[in-house]
N, C-alpha and C. Protein backbone atom coordinates (compact mmCIF):
# COMPACT_ATOMS: atom_id res chain seq x y z
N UNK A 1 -11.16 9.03 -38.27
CA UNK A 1 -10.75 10.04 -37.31
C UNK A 1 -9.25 9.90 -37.05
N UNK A 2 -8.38 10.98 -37.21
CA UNK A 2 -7.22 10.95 -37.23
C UNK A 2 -6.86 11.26 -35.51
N UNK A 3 -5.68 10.49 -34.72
CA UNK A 3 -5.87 10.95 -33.25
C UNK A 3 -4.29 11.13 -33.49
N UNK A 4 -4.37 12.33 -32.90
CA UNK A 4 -2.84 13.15 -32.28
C UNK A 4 -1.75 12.24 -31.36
N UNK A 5 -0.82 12.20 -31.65
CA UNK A 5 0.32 11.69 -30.43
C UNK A 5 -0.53 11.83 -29.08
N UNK A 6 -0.42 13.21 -28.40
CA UNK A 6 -1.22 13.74 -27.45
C UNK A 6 -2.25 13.02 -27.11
N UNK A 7 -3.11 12.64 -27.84
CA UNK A 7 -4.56 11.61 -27.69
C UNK A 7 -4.35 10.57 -27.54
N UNK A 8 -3.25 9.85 -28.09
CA UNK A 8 -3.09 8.20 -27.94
C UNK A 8 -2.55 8.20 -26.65
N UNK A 9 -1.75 9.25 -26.39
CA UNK A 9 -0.58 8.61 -25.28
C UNK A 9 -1.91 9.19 -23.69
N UNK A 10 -2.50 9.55 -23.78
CA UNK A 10 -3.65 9.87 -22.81
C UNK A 10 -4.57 8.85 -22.99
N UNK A 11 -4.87 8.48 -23.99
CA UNK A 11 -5.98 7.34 -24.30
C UNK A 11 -5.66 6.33 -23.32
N UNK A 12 -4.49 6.04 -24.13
CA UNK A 12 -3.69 4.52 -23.18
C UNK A 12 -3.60 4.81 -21.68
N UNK A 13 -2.70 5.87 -21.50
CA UNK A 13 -2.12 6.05 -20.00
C UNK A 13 -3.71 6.14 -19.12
N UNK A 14 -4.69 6.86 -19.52
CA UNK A 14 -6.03 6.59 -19.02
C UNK A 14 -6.68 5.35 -19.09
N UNK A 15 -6.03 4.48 -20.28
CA UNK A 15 -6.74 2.62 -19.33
C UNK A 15 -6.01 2.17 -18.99
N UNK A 16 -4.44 2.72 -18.64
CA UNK A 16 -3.54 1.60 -17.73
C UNK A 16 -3.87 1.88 -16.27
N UNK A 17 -4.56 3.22 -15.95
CA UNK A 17 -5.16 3.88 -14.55
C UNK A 17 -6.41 3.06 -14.55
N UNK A 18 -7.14 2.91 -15.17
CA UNK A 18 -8.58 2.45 -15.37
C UNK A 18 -9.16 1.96 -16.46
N UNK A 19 -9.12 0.72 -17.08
CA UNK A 19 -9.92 0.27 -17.91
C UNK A 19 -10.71 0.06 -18.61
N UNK A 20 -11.86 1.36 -17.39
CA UNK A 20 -13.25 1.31 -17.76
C UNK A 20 -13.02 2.68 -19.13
N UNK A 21 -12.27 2.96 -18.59
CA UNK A 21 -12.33 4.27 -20.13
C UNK A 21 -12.35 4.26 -20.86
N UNK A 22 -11.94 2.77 -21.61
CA UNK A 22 -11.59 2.53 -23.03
C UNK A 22 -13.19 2.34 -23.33
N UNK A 23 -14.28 2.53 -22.56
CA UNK A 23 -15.27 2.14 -23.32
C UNK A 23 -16.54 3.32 -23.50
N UNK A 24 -16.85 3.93 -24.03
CA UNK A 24 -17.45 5.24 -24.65
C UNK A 24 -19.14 5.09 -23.98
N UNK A 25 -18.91 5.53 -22.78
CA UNK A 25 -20.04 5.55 -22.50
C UNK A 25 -21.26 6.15 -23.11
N UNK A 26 -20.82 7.29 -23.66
CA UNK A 26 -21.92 7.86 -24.47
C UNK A 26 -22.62 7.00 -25.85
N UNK A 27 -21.99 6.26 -26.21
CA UNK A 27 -22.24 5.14 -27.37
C UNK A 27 -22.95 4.22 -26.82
N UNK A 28 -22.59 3.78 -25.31
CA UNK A 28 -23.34 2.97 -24.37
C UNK A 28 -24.64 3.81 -24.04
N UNK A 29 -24.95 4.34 -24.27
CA UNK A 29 -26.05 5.20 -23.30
C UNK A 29 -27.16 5.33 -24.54
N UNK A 30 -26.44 5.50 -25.86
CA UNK A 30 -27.10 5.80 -27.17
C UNK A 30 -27.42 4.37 -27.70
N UNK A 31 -26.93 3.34 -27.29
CA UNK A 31 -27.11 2.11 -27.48
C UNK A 31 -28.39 1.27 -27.00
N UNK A 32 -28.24 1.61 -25.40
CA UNK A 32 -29.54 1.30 -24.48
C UNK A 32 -30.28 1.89 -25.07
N UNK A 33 -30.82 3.67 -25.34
CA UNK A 33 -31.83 3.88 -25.54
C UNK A 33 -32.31 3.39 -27.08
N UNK A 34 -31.70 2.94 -28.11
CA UNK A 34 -32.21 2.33 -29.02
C UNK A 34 -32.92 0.95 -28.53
N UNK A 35 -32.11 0.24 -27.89
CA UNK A 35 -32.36 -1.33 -27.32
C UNK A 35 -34.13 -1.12 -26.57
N UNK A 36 -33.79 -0.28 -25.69
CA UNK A 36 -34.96 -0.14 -25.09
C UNK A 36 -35.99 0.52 -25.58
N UNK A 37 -35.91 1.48 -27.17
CA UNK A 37 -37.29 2.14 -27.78
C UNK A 37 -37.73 0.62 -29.29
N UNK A 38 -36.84 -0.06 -29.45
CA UNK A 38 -37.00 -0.91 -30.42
C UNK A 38 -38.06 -2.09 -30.28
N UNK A 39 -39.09 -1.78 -30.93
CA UNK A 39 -40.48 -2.92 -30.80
C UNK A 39 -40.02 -4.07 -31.69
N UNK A 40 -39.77 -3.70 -33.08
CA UNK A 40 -39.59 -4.53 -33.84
C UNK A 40 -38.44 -5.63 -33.55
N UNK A 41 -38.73 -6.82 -33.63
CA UNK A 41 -38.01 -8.20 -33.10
C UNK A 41 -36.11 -7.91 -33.50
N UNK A 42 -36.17 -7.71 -34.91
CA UNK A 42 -35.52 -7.59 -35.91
C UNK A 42 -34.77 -6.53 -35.57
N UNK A 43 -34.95 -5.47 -35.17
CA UNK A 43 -34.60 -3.79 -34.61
C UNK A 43 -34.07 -4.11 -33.56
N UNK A 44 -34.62 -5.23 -32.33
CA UNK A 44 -34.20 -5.30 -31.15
C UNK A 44 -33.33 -5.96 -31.05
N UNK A 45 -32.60 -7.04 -32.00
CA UNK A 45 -31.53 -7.99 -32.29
C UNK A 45 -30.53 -6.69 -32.68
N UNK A 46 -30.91 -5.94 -33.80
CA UNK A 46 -29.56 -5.50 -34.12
C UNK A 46 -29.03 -4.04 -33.06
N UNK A 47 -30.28 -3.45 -32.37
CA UNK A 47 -29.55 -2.83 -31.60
C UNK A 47 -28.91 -3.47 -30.12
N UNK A 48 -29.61 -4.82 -29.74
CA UNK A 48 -28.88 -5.54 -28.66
C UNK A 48 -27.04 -5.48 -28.91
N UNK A 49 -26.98 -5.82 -30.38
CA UNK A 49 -25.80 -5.94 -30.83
C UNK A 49 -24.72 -4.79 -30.75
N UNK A 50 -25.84 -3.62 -31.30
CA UNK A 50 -24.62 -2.24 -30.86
C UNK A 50 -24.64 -2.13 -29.45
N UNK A 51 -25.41 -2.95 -28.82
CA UNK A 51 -25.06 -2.50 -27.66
C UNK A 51 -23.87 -3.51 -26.66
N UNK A 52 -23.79 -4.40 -27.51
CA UNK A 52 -22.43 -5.04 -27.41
C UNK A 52 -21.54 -4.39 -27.63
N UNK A 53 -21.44 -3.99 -28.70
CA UNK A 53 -20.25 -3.45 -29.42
C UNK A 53 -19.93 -2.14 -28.98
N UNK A 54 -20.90 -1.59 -28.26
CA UNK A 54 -20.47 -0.31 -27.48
C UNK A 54 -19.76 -0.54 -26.34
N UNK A 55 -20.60 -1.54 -25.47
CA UNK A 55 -19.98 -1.95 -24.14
C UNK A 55 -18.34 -2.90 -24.35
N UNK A 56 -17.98 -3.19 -25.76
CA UNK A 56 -16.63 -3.63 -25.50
C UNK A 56 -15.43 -2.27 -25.79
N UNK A 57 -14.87 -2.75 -25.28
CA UNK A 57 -13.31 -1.86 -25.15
C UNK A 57 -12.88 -2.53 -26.54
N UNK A 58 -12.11 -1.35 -27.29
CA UNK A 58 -11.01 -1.41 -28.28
C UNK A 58 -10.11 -1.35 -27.82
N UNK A 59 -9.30 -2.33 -26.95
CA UNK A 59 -7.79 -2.18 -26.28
C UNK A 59 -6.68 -2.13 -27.23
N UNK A 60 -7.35 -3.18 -28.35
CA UNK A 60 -6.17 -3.47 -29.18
C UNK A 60 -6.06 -1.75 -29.74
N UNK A 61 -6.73 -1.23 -30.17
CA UNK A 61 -6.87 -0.16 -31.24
C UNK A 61 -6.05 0.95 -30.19
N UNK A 62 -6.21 1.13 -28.86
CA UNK A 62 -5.82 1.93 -27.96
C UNK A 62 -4.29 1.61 -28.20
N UNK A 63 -3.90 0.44 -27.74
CA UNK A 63 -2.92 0.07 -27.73
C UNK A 63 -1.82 0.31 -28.96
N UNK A 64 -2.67 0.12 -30.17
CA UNK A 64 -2.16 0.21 -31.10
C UNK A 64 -1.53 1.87 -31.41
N UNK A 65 -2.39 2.84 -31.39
CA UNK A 65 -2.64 4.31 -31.15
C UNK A 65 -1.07 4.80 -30.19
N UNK A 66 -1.16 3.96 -29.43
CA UNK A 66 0.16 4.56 -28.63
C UNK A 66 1.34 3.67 -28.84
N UNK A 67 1.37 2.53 -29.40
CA UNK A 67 2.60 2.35 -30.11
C UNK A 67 3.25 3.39 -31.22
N UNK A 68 2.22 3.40 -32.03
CA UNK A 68 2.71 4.70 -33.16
C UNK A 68 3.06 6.10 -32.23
N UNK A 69 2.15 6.85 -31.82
CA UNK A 69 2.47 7.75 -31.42
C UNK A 69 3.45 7.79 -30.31
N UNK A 70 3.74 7.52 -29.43
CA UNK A 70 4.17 7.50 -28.18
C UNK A 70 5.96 8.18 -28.07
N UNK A 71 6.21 7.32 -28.97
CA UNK A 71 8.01 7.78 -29.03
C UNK A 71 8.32 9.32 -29.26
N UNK A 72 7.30 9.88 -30.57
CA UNK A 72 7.47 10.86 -31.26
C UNK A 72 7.05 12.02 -29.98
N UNK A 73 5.74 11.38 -29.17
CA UNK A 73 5.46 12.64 -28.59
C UNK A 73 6.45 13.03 -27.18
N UNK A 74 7.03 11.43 -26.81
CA UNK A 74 7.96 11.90 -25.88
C UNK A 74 8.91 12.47 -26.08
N UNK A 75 9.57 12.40 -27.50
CA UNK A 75 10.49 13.30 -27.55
C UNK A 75 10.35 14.58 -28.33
N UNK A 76 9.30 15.10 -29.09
CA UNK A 76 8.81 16.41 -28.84
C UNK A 76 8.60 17.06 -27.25
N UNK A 77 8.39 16.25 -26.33
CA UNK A 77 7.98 16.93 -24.96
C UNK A 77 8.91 16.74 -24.02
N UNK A 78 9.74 16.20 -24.33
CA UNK A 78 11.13 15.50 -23.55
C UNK A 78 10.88 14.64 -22.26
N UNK A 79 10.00 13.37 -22.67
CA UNK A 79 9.57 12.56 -21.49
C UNK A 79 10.43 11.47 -21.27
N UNK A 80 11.13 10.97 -20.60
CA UNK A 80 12.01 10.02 -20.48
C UNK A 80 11.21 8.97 -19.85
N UNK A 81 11.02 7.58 -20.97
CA UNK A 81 11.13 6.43 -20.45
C UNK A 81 10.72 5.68 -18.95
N UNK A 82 11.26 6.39 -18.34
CA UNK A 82 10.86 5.93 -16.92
C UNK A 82 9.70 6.82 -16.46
N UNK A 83 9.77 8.52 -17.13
CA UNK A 83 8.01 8.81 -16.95
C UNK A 83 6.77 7.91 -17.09
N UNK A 84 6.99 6.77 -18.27
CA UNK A 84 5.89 6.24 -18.73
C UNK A 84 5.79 5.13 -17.82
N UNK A 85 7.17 4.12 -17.40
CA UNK A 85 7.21 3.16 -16.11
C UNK A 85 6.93 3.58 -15.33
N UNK A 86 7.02 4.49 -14.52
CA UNK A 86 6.24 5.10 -13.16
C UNK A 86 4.58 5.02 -13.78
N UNK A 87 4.58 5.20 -14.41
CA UNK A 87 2.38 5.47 -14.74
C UNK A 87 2.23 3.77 -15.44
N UNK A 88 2.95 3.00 -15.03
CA UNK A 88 2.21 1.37 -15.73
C UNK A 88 2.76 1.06 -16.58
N UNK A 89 3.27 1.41 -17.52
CA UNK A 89 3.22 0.98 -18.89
C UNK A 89 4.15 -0.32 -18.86
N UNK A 90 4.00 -1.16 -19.74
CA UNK A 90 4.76 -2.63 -19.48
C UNK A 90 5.91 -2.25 -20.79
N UNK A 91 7.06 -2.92 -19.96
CA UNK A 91 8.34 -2.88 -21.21
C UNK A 91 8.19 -3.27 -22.57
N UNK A 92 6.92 -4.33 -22.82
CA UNK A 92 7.19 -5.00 -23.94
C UNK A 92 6.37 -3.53 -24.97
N UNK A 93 5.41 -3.00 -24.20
CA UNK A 93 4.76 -2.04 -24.93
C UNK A 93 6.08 -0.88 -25.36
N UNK A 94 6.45 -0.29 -24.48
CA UNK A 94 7.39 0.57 -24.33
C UNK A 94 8.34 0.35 -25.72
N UNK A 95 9.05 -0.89 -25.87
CA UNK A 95 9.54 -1.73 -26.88
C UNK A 95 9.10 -1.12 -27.86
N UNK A 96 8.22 -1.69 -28.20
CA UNK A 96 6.95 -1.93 -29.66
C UNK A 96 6.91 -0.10 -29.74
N UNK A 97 6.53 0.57 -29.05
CA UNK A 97 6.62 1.91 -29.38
C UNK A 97 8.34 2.44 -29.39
N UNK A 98 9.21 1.53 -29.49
CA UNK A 98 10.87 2.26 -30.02
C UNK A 98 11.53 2.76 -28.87
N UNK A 99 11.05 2.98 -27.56
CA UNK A 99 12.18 2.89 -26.40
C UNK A 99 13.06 2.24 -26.27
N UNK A 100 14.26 2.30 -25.75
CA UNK A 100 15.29 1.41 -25.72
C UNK A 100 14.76 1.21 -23.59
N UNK A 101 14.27 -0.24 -23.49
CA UNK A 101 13.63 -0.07 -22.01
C UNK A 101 15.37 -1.30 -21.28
N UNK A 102 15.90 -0.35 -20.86
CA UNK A 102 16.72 -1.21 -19.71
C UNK A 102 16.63 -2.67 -19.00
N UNK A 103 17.27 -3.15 -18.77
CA UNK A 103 17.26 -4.29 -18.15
C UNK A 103 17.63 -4.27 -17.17
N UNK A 104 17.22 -5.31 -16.19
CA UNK A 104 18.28 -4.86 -14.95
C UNK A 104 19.81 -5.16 -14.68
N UNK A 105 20.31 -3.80 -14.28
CA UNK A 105 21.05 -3.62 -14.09
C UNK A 105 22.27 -4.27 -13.33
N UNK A 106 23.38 -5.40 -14.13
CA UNK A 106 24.14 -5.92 -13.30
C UNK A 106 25.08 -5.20 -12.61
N UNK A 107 25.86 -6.27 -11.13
CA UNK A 107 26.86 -5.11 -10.62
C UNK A 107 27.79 -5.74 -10.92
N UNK A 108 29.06 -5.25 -11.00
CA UNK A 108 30.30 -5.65 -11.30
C UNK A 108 30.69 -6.74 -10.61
N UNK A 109 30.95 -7.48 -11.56
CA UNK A 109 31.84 -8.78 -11.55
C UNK A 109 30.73 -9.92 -11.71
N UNK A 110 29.29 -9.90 -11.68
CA UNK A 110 28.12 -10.61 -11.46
C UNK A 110 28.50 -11.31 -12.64
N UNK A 111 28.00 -12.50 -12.61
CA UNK A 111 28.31 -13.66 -13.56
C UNK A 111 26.97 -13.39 -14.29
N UNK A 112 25.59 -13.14 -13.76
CA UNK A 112 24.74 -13.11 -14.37
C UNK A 112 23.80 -11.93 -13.62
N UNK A 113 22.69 -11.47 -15.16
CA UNK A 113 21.86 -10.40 -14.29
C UNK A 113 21.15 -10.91 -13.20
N UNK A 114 20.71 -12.29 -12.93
CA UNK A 114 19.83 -12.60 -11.97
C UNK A 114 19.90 -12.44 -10.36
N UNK A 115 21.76 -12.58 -10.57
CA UNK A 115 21.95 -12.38 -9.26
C UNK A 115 22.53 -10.61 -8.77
N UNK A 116 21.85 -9.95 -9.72
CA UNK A 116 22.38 -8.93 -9.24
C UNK A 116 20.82 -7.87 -9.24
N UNK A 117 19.93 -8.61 -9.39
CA UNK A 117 18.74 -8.22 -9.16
C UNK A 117 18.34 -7.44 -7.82
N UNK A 118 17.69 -6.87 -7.34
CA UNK A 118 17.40 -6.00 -6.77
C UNK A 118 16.24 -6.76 -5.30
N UNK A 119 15.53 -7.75 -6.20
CA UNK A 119 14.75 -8.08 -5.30
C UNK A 119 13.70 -9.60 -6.30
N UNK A 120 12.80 -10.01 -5.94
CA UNK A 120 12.15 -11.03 -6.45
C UNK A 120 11.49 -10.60 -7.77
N UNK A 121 11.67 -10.85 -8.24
CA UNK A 121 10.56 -10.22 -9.50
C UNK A 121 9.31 -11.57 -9.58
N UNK A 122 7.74 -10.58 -9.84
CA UNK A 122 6.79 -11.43 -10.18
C UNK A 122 7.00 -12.05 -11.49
N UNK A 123 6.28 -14.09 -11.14
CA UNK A 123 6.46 -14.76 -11.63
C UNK A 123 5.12 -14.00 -13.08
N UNK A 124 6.14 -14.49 -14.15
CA UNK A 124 5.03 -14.24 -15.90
C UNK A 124 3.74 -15.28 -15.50
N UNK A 125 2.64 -14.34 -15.63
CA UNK A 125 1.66 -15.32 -15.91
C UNK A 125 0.88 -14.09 -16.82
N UNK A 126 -0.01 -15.00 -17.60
CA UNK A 126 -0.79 -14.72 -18.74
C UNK A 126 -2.07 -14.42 -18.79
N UNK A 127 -2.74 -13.22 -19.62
CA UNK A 127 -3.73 -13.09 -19.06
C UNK A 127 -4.87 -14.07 -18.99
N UNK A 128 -4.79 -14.88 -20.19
CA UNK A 128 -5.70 -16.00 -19.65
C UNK A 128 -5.58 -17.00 -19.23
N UNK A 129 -4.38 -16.92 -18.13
CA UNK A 129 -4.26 -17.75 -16.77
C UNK A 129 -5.33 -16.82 -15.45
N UNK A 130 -4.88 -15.24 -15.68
CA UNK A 130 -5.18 -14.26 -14.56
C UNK A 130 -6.65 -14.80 -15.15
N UNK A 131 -7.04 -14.88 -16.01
CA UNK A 131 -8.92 -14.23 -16.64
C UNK A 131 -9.48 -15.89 -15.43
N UNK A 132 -8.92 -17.47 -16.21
CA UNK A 132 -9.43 -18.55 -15.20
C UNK A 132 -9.40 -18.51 -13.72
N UNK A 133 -8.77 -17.62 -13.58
CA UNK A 133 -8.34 -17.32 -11.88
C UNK A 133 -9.52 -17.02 -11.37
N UNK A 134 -9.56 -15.21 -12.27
CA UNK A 134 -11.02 -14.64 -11.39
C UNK A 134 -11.70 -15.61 -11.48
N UNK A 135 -12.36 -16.28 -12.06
CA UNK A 135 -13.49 -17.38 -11.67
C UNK A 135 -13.68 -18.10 -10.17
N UNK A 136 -12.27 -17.85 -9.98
CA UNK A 136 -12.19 -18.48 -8.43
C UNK A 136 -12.07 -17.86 -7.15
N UNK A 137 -12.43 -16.17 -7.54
CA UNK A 137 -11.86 -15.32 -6.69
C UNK A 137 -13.42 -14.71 -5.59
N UNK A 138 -13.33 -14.17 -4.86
CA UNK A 138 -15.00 -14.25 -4.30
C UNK A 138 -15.41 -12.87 -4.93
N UNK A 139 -16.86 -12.92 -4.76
CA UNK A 139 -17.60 -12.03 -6.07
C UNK A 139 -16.82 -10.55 -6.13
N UNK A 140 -16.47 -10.03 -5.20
CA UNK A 140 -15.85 -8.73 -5.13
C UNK A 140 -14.52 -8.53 -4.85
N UNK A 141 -13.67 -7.99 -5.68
CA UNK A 141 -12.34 -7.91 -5.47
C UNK A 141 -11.37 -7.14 -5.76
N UNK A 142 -10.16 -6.56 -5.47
CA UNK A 142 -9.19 -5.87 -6.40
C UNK A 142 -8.22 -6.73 -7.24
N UNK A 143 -7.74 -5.73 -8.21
CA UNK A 143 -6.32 -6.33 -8.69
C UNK A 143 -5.79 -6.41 -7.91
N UNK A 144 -4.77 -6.01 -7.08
CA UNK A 144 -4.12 -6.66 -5.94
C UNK A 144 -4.57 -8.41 -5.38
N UNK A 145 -5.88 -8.25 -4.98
CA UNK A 145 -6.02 -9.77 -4.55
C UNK A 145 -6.18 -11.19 -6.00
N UNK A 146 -6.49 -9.96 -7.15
CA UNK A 146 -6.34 -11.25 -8.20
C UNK A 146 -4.77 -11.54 -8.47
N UNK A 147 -4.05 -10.90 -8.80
CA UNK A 147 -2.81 -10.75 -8.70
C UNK A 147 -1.90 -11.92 -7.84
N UNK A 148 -2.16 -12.10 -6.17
CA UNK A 148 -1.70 -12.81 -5.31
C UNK A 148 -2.41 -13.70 -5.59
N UNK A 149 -3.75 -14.24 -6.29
CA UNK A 149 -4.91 -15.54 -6.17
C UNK A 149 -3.84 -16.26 -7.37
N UNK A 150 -3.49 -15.25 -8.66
CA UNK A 150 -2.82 -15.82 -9.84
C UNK A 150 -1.56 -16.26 -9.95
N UNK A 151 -0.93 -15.63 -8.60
CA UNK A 151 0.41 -16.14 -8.26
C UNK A 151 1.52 -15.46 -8.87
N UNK A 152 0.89 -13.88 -9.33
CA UNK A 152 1.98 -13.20 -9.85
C UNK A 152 0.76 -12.32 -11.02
N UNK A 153 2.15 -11.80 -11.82
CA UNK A 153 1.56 -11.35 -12.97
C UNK A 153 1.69 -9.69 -13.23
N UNK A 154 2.29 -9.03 -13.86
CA UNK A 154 2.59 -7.70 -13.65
C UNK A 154 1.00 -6.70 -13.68
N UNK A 155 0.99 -5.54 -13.09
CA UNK A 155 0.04 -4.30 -12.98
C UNK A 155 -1.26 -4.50 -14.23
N UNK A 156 -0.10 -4.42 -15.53
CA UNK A 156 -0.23 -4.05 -16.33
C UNK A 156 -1.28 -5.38 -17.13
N UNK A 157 -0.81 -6.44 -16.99
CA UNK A 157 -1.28 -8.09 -17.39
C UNK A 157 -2.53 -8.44 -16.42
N UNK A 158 -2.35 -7.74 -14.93
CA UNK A 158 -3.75 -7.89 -14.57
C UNK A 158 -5.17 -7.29 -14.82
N UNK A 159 -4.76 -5.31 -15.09
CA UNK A 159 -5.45 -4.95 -15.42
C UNK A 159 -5.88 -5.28 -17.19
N UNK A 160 -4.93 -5.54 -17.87
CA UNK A 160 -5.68 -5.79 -18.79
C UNK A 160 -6.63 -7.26 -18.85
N UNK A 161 -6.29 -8.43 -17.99
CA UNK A 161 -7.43 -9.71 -18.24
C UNK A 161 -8.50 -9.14 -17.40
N UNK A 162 -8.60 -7.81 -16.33
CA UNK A 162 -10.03 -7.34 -15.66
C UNK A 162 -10.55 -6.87 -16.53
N UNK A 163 -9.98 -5.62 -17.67
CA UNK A 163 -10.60 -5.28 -18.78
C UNK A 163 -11.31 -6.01 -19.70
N UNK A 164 -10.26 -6.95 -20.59
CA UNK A 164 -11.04 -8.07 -21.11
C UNK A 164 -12.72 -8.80 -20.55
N UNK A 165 -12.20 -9.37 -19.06
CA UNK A 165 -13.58 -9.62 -18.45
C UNK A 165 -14.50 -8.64 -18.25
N UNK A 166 -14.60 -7.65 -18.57
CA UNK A 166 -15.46 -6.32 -18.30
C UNK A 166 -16.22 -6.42 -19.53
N UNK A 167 -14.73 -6.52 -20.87
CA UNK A 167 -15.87 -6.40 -22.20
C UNK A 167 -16.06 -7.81 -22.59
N UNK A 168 -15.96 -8.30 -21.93
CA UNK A 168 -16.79 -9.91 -22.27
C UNK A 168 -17.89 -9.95 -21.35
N UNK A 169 -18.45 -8.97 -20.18
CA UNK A 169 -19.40 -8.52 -19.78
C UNK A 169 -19.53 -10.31 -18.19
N UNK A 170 -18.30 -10.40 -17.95
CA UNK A 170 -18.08 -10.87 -17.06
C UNK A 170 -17.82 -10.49 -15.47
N UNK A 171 -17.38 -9.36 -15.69
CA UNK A 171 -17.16 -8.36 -14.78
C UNK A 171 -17.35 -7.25 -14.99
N UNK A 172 -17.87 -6.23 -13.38
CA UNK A 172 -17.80 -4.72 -13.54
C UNK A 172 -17.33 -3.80 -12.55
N UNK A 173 -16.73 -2.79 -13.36
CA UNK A 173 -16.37 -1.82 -11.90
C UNK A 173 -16.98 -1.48 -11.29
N UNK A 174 -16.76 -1.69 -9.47
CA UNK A 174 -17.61 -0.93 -8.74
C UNK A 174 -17.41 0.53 -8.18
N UNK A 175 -15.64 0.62 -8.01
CA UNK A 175 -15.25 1.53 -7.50
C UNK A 175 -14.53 1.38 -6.83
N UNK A 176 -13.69 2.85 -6.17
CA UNK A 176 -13.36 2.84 -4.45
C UNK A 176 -13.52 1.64 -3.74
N UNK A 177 -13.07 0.97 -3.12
CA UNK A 177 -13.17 0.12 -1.49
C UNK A 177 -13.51 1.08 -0.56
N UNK A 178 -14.91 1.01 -0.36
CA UNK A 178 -15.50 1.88 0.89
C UNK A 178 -14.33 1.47 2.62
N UNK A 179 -14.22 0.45 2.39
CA UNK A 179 -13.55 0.23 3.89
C UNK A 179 -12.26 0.53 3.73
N UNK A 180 -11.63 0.93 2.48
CA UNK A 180 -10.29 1.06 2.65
C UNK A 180 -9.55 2.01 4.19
N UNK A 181 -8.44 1.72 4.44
CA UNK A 181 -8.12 2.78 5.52
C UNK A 181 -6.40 2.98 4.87
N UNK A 182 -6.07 3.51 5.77
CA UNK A 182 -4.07 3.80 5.41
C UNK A 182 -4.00 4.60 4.71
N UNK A 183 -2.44 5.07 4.68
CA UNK A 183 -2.35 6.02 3.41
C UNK A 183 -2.71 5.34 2.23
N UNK A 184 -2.47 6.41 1.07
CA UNK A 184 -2.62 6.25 -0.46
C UNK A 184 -4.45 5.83 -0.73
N UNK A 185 -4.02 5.38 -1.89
CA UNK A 185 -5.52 5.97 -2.93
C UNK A 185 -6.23 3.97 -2.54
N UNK A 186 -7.24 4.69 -2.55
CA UNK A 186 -8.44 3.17 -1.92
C UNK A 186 -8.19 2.53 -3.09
N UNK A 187 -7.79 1.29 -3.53
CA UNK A 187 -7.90 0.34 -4.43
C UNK A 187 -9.21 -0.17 -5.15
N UNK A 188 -9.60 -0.41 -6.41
CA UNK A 188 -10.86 -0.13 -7.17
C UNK A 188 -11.39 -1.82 -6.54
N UNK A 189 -12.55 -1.82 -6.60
CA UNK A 189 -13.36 -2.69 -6.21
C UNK A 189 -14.02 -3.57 -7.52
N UNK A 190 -13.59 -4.58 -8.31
CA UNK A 190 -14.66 -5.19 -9.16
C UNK A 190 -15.26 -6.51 -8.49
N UNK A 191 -16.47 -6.61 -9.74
CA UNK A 191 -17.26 -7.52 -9.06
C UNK A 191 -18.08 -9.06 -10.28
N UNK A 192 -17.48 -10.22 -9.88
CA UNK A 192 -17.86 -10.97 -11.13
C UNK A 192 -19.56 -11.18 -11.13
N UNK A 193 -19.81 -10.83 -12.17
CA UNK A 193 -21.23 -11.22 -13.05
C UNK A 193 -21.61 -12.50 -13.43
């Protein structure tokens, strides 16, 4: 299946919003009902299996999809760079798809960029520092609180080790935070398995 600029760069930008997308529910749904009509021992092993293989995310393949495409379609559509930083996207990706992604910006006379930084930047941590974390986090939680439990870690590095734990069938989305209050959008709720 050949996928359009247009398709990759939606593919992706739809699991840097949510994770759970990368995984085809309908393949999941066609999966169970094999798992669950299969008598034969032999039948029930190999559809358990598609039903693994349905329930994992192809991040890499997503990921991959919008490295190629991504440059070409922003500049057929004239999207600048910082369109894609405002919606998540991490610099190193940005990179790898041929943006030229800025650094921060020194001010004159600064001996170095650090001190002309803007504000603290979160400390690098990895996703499988963030993934040992959740283990320690209480059963229900957001990115935001794994994030502060891991001691950092960008948007982008958290949601992808929640993803990972999703298709390693460690974790699942629940949703919304029913109690959320304040402005802006209720923060997603997962929950370890």
């Amino acid at each position: 299946m050949t996928t359009s600029p247009e398709q990759a760069v939606r593919r992706y930008l739809a699991w840097v919003d949510d994770p759970s997308t990368a995984v085809d529910q309908g393949a999941v749904e066609a999966a169970e009902a094999a798992f669950a009509a299969a008598t034969d021992p032999i039948a029930k092993l190999h559809a358990a299996a598609e039903r693994e293989r349905a329930a994992a995310a192809d991040v890499g393949a997503i990921e991959h999809d919008f490295v190629v495409h991504a440059k070409a379609y922003a500049d057929a559509e004239s999207i600048p760079v910082a369109a894609f930083v405002a919606l998540g996207v991490g610099a190193d990706v940005l990179k790898q798809a041929g943006f030229e992604v800025a650094g921060p910006k020194r001010a004159r006379g600064s001996a170095s960029p650090a001190r002309a930084s803007s504000g603290p930047r979160a400390p690098q941590v990895s996703v499988a520092a963030i993934k040992s974390v959740a283990g320690q986090m209480p059963k229900q939680f957001t990115l935001g609180q794994l994030a502060d439990k891991a001691g950092g870690g960008s948007p982008v590095t958290v949601r992808k080790a929640v993803d990972e734990l999703i298709a390693e069938g460690r974790a699942a989305k629940l949703g919304p935070a029913p109690d959320h209050q304040g402005p802006g959008r209720a923060p997603t709720l997962y929950e370890l398995i």
